[in-house]
PDB file of N, CA and C in Angstrom:
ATOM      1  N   UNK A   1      19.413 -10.775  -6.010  1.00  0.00           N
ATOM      2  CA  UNK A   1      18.202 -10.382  -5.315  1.00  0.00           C
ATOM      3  C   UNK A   1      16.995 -10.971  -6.049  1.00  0.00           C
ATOM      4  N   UNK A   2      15.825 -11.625  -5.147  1.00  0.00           N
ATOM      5  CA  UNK A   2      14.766 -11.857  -5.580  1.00  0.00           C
ATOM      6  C   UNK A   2      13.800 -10.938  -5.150  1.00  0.00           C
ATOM      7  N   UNK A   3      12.718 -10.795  -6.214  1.00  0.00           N
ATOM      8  CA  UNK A   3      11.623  -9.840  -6.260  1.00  0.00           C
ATOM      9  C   UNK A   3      10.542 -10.484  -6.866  1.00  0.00           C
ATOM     10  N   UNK A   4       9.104 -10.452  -5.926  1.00  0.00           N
ATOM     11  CA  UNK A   4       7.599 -11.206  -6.422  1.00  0.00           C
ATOM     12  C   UNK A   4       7.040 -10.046  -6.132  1.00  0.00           C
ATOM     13  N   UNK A   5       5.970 -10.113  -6.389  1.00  0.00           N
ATOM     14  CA  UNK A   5       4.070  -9.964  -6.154  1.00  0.00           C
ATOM     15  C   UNK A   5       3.410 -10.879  -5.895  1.00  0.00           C
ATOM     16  N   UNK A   6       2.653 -10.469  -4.681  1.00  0.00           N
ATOM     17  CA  UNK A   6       1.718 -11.559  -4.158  1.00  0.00           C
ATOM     18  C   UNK A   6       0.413 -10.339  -4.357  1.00  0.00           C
ATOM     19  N   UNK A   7      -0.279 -10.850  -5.258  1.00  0.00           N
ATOM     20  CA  UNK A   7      -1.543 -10.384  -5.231  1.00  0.00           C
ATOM     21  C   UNK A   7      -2.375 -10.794  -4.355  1.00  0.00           C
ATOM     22  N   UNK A   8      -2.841 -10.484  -3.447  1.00  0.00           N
ATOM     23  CA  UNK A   8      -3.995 -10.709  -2.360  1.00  0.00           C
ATOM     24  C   UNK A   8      -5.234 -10.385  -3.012  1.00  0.00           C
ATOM     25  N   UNK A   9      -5.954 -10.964  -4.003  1.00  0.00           N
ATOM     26  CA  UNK A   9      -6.988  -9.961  -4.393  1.00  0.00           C
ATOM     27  C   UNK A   9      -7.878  -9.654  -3.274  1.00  0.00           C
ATOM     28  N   UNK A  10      -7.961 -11.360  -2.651  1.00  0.00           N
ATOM     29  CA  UNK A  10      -9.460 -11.276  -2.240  1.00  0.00           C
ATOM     30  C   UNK A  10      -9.355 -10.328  -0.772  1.00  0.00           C
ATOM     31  N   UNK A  11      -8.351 -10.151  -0.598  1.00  0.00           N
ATOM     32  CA  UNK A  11      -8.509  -9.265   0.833  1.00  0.00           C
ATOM     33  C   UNK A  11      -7.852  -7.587   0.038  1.00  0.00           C
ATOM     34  N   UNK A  12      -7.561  -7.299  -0.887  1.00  0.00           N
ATOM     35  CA  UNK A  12      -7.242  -6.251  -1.606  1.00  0.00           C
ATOM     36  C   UNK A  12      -6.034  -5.609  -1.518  1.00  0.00           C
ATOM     37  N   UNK A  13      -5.045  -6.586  -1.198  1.00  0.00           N
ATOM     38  CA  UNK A  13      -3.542  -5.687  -1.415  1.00  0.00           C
ATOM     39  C   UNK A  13      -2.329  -6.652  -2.125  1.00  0.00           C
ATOM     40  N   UNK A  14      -1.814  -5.573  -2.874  1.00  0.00           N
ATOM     41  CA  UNK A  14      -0.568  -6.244  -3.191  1.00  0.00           C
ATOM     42  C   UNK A  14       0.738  -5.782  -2.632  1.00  0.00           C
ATOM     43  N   UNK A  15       1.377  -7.068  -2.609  1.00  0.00           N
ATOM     44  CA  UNK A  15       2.537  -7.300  -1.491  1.00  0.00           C
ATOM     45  C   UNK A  15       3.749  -6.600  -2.669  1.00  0.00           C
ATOM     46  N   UNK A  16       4.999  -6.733  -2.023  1.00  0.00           N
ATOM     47  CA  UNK A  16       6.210  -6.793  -3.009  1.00  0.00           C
ATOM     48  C   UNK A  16       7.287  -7.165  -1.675  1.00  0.00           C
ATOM     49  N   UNK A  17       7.200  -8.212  -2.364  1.00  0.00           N
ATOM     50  CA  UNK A  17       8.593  -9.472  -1.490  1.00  0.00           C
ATOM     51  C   UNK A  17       9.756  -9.280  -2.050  1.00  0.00           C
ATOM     52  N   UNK A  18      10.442  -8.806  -1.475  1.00  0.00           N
ATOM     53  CA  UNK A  18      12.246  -8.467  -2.004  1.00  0.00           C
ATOM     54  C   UNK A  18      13.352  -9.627  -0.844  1.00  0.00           C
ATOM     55  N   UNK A  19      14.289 -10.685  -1.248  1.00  0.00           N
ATOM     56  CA  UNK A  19      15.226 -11.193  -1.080  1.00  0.00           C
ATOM     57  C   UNK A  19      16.449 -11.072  -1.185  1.00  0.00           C
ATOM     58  N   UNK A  20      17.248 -11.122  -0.279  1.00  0.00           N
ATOM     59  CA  UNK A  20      18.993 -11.505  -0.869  1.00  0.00           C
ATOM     60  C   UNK A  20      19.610 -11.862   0.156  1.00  0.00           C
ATOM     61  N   UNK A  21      20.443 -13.050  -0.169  1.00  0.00           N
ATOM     62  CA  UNK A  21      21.071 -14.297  -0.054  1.00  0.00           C
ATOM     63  C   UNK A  21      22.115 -12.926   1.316  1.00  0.00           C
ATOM     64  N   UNK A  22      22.307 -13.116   2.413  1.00  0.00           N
ATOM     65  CA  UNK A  22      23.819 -12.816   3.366  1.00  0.00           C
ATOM     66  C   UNK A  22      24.024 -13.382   4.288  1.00  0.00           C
ATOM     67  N   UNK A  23      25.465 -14.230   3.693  1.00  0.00           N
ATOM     68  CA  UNK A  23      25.798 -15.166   4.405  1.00  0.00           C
ATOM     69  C   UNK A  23      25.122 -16.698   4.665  1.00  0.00           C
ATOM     70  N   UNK A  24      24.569 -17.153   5.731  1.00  0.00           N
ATOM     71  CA  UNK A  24      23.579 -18.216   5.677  1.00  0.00           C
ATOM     72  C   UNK A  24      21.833 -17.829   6.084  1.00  0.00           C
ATOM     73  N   UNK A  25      21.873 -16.155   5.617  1.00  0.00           N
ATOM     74  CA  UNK A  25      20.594 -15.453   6.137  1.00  0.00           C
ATOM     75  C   UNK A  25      19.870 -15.117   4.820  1.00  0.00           C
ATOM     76  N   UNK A  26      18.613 -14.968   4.388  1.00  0.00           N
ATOM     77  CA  UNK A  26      18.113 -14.410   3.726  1.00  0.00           C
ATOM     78  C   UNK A  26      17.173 -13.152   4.369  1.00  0.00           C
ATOM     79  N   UNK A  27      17.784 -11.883   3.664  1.00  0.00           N
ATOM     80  CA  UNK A  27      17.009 -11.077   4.388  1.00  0.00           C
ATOM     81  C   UNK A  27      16.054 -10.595   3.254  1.00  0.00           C
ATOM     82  N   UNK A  28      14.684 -10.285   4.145  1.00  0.00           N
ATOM     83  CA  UNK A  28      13.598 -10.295   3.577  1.00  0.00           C
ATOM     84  C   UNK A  28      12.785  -8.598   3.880  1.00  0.00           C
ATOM     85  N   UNK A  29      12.589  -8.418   3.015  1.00  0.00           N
ATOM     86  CA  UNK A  29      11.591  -7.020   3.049  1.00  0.00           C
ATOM     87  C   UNK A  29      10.317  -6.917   2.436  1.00  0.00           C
ATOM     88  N   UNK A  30       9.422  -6.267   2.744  1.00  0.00           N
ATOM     89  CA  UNK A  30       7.934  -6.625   2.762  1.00  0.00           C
ATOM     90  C   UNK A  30       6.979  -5.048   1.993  1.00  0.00           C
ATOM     91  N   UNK A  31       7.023  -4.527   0.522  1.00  0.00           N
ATOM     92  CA  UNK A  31       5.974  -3.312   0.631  1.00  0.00           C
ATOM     93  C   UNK A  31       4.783  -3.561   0.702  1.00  0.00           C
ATOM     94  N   UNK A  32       3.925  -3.510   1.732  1.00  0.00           N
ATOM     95  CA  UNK A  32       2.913  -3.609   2.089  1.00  0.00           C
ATOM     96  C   UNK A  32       1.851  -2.582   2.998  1.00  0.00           C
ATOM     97  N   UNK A  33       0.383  -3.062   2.459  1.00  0.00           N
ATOM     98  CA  UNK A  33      -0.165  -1.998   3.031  1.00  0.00           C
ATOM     99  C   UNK A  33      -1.346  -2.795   4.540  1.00  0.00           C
ATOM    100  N   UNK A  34      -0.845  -3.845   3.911  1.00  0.00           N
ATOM    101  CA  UNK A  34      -1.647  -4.542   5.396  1.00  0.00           C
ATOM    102  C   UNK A  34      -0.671  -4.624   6.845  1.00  0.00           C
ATOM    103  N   UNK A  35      -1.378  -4.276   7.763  1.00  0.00           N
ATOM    104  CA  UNK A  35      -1.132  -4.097   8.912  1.00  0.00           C
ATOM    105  C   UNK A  35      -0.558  -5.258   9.614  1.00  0.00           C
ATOM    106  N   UNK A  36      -0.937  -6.605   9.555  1.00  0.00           N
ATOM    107  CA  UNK A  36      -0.428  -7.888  10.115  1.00  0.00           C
ATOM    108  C   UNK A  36       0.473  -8.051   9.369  1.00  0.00           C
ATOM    109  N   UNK A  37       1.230  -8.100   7.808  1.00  0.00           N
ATOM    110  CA  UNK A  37       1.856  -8.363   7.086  1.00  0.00           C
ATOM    111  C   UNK A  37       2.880  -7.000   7.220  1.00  0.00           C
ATOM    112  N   UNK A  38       2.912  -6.041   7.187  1.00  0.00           N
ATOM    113  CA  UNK A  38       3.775  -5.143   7.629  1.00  0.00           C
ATOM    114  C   UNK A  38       4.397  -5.669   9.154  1.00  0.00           C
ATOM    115  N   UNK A  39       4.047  -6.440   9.903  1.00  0.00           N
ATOM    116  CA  UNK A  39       4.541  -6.808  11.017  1.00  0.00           C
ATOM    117  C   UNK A  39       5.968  -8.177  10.827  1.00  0.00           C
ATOM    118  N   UNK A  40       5.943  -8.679   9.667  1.00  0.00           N
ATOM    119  CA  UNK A  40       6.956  -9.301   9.244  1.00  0.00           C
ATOM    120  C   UNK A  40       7.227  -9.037   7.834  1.00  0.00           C
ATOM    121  N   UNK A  41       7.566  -7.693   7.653  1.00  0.00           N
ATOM    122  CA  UNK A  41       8.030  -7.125   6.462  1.00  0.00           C
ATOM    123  C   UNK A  41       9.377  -6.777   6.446  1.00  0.00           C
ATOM    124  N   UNK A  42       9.832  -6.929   7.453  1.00  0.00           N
ATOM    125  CA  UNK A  42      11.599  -7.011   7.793  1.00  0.00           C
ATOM    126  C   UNK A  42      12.335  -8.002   8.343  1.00  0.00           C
ATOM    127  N   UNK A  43      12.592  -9.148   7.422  1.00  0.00           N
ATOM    128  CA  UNK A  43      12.804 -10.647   8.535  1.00  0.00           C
ATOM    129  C   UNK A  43      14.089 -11.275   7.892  1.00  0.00           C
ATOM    130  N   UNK A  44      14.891 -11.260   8.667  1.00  0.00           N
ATOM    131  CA  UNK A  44      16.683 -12.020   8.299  1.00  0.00           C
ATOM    132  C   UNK A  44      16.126 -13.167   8.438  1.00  0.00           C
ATOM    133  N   UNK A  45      15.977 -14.568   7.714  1.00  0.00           N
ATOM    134  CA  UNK A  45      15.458 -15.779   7.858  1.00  0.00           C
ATOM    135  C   UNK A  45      16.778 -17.023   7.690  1.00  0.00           C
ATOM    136  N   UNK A  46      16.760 -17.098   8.968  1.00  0.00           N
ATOM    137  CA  UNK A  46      17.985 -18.680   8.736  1.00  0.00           C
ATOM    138  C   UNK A  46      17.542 -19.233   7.527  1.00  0.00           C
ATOM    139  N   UNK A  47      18.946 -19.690   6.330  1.00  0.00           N
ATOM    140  CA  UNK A  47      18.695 -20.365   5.365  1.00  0.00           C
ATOM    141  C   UNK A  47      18.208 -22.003   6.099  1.00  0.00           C
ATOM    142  N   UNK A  48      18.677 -22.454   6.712  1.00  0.00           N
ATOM    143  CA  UNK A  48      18.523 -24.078   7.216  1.00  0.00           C
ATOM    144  C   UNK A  48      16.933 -24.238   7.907  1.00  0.00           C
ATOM    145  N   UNK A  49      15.872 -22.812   7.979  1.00  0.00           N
ATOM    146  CA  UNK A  49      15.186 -23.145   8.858  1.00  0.00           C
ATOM    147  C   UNK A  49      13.476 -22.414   7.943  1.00  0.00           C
ATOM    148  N   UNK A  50      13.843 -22.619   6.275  1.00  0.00           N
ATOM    149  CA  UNK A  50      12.876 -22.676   5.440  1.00  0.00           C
ATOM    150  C   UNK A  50      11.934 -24.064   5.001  1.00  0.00           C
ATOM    151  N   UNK A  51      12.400 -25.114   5.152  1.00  0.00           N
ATOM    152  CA  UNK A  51      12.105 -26.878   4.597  1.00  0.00           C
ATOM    153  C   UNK A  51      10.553 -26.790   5.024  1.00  0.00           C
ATOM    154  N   UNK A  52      10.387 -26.993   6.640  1.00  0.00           N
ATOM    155  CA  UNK A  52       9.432 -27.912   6.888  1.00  0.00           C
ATOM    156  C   UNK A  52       8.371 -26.755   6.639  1.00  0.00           C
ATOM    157  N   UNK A  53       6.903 -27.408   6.443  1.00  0.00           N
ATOM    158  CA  UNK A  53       5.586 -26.972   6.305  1.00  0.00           C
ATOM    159  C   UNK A  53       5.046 -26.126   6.959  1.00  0.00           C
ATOM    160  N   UNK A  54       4.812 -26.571   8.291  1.00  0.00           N
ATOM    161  CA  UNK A  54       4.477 -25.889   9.415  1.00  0.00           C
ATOM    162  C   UNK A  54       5.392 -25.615  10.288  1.00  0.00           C
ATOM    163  N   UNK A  55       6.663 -26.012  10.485  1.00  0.00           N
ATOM    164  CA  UNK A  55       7.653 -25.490  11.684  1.00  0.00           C
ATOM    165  C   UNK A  55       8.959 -24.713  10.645  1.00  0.00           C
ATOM    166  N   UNK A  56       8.819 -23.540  10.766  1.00  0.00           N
ATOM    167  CA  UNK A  56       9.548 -22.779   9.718  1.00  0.00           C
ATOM    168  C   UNK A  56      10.038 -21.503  10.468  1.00  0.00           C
ATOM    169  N   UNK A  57      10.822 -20.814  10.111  1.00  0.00           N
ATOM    170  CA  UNK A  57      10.674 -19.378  10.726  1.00  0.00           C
ATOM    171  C   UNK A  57       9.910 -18.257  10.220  1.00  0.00           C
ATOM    172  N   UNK A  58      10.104 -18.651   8.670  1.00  0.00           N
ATOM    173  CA  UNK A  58       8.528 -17.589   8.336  1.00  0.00           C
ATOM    174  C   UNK A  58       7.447 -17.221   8.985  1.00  0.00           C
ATOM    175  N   UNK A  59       6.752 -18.957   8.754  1.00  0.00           N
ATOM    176  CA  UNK A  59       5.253 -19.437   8.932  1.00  0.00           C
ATOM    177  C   UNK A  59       5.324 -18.878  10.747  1.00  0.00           C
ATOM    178  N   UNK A  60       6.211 -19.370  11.177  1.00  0.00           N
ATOM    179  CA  UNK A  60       6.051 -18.898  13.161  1.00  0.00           C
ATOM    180  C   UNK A  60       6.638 -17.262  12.916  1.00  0.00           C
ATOM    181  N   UNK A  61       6.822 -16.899  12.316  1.00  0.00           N
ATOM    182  CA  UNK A  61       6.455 -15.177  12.655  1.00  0.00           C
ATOM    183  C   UNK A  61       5.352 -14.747  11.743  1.00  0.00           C
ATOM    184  N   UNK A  62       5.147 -15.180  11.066  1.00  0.00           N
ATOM    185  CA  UNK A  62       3.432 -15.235  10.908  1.00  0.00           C
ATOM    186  C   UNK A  62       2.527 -15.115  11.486  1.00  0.00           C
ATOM    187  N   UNK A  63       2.584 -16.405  12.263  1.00  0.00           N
ATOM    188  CA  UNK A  63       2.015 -16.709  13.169  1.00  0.00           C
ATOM    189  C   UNK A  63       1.613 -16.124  14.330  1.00  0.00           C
ATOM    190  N   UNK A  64       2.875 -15.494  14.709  1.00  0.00           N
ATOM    191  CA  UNK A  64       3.182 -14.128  15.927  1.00  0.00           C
ATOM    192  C   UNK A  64       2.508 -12.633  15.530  1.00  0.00           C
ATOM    193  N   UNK A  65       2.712 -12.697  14.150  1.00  0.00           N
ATOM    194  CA  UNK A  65       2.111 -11.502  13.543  1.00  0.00           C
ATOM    195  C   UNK A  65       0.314 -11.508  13.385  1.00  0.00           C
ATOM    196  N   UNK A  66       0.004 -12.532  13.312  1.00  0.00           N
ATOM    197  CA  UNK A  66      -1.747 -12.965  13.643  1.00  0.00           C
ATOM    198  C   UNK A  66      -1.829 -12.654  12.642  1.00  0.00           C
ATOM    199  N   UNK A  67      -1.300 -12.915  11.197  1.00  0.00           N
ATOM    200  CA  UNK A  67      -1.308 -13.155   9.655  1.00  0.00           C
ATOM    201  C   UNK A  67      -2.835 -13.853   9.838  1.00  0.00           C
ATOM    202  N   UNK A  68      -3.417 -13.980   8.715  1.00  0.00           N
ATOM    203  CA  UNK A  68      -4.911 -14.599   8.359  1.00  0.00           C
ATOM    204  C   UNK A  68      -4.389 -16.069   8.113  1.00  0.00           C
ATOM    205  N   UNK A  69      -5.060 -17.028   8.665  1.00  0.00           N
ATOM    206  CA  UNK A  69      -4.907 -18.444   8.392  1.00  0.00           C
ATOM    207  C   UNK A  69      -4.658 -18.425   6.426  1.00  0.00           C
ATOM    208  N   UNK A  70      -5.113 -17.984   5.995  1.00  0.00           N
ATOM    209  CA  UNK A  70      -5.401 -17.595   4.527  1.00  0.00           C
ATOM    210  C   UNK A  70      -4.287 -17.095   3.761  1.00  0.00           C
ATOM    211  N   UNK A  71      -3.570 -16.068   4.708  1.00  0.00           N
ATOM    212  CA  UNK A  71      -2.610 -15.389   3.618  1.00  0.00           C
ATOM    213  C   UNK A  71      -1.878 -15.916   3.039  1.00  0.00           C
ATOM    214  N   UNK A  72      -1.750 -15.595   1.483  1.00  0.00           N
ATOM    215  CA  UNK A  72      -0.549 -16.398   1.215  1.00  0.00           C
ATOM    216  C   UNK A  72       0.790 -15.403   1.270  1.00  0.00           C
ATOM    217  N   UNK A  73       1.120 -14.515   1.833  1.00  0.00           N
ATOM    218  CA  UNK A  73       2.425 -13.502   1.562  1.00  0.00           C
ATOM    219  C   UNK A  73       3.097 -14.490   2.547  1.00  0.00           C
ATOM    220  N   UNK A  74       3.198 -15.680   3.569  1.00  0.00           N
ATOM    221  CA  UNK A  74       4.234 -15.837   3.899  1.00  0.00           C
ATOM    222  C   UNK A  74       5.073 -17.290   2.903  1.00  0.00           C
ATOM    223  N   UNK A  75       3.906 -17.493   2.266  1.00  0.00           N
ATOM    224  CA  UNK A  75       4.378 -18.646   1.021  1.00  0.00           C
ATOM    225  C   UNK A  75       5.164 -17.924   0.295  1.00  0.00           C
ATOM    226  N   UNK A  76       4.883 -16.688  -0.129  1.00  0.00           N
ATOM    227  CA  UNK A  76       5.401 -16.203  -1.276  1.00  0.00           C
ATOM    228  C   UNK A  76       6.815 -15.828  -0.759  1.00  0.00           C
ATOM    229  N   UNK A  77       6.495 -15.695   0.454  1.00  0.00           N
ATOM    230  CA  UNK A  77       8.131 -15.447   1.284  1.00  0.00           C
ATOM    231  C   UNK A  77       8.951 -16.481   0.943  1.00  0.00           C
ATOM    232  N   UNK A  78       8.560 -17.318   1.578  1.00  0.00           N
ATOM    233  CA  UNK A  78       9.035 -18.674   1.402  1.00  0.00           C
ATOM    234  C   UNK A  78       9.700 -19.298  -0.219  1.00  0.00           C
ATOM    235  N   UNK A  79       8.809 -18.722  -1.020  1.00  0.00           N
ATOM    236  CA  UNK A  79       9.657 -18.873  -2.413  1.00  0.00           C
ATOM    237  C   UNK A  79      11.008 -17.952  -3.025  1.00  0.00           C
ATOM    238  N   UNK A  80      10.753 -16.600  -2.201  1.00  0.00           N
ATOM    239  CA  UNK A  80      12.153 -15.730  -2.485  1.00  0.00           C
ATOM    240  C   UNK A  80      12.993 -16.827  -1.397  1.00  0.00           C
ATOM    241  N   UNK A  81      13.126 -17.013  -0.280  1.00  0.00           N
ATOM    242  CA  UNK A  81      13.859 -17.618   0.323  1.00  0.00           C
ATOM    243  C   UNK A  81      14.591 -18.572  -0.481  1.00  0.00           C
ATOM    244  N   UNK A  82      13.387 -19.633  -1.111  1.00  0.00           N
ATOM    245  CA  UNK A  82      13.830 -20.786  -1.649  1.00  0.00           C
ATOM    246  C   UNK A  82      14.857 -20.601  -2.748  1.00  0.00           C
ATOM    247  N   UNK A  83      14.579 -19.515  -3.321  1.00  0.00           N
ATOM    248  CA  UNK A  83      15.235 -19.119  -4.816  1.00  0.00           C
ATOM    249  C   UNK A  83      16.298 -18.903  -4.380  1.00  0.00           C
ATOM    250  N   UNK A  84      16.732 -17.702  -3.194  1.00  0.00           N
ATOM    251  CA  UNK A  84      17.846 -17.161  -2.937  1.00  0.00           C
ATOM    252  C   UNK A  84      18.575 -18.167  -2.417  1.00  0.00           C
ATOM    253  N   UNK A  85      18.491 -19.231  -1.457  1.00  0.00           N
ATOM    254  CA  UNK A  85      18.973 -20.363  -1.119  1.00  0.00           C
ATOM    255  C   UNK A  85      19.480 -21.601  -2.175  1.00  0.00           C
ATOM    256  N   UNK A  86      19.048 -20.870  -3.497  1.00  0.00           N
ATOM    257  CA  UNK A  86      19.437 -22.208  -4.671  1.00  0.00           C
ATOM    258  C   UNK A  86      18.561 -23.673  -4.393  1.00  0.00           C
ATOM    259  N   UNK A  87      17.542 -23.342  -3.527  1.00  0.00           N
ATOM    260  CA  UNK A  87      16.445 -24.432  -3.676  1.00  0.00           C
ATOM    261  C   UNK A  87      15.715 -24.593  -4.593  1.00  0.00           C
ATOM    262  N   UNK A  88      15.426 -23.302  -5.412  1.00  0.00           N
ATOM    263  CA  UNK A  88      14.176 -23.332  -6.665  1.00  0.00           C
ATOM    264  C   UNK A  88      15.260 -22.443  -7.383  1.00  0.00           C
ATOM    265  N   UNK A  89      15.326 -23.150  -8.869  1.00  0.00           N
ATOM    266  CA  UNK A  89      15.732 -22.443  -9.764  1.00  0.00           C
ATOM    267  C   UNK A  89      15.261 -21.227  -9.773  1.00  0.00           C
ATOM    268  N   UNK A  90      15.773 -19.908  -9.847  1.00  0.00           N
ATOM    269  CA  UNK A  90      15.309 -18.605 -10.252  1.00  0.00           C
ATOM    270  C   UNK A  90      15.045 -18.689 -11.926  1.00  0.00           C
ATOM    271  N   UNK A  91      15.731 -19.074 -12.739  1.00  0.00           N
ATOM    272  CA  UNK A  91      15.587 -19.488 -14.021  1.00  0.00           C
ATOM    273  C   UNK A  91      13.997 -19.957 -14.464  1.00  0.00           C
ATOM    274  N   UNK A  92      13.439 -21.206 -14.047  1.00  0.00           N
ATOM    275  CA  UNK A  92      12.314 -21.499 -13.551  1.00  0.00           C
ATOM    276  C   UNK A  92      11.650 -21.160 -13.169  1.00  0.00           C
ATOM    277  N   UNK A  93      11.483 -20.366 -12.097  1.00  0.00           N
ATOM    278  CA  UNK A  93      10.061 -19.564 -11.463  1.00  0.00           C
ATOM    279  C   UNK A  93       9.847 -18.532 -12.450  1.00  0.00           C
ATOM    280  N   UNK A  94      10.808 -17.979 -13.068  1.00  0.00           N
ATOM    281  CA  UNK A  94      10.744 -16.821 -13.753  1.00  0.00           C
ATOM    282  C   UNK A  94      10.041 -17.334 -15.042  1.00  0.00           C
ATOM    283  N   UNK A  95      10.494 -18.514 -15.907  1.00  0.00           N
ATOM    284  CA  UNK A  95       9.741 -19.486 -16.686  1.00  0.00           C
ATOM    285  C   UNK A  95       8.260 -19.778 -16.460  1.00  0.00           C
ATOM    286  N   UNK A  96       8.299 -19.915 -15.307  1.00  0.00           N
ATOM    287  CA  UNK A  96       6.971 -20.478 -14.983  1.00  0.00           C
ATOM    288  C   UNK A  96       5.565 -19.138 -14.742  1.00  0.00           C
ATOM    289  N   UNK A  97       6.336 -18.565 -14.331  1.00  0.00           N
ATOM    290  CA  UNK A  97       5.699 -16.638 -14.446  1.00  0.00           C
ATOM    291  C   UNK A  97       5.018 -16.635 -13.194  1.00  0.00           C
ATOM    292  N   UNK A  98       3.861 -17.658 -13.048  1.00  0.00           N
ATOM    293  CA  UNK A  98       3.535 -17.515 -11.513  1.00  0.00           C
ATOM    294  C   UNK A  98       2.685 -18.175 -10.937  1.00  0.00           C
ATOM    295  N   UNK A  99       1.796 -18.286  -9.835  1.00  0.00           N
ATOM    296  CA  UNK A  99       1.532 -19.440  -9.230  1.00  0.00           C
ATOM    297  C   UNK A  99      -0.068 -18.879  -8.709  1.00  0.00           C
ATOM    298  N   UNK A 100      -0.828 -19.294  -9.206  1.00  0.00           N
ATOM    299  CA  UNK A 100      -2.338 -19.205  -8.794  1.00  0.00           C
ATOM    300  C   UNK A 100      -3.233 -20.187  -7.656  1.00  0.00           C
ATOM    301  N   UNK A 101      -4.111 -19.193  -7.182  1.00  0.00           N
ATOM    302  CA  UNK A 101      -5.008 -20.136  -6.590  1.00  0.00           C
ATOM    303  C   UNK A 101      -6.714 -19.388  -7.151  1.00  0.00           C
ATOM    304  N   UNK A 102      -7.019 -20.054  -8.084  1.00  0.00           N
ATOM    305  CA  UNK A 102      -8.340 -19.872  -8.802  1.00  0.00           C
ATOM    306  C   UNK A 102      -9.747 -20.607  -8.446  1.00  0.00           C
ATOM    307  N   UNK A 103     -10.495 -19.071  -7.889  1.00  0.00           N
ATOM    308  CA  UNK A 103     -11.819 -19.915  -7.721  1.00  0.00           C
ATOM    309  C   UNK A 103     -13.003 -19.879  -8.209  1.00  0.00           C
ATOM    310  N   UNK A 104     -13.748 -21.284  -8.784  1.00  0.00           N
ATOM    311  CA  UNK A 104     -14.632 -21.283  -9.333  1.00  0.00           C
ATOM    312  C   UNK A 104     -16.031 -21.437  -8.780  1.00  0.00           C
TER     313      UNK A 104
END
């Protein structure tokens, strides 16, 4: 099982993204207190259908969910996916501790 935090500061919530690998599905769970993001806080995600940028199954229930052009909780999705799929070392992300977007 994979487990993040997506700090949202600037809109004021933090997420908790939980993963695990069943079968060729990653199922995904969402603690959240935002209302659009609680709308894909329960999502079985085809492993084969994480790759592309914009045509994903995340990003299009996102999308459906009227997520903020902005958010990043469906990226962060996208990285439990990746991990649980053996796309991104878990070893590594965990190394790496975590992933910012800083503004000056």
């Amino acid at each position: 099982m994979t487990n993040l935090t997506v700090n949202s500061r600037i809109c004021g919530f933090t997420n908790e993204i939980h993963g695990e690998m069943d079968g060729n599905n990653i199922q995904i769970s969402i603690d959240t207190d935002c209302e659009k993001v609680k709308k894909i806080s329960s999502m079985e995600v085809p492993k084969m259908e994480i790759f592309d940028i914009k045509e994903n199954y995340v990003m299009n229930n996102a999308q459906k969910a009227r997520c903020c052009a902005t958010c990043i909780v469906p990226s962060g999705v996208l990285h439990v996916c990746n991990i649980e799929a053996g796309f991104i070392s878990s070893t590594l992300a965990k190394k790496s501790g975590s992933i910012s977007i800083d503004f000056e």
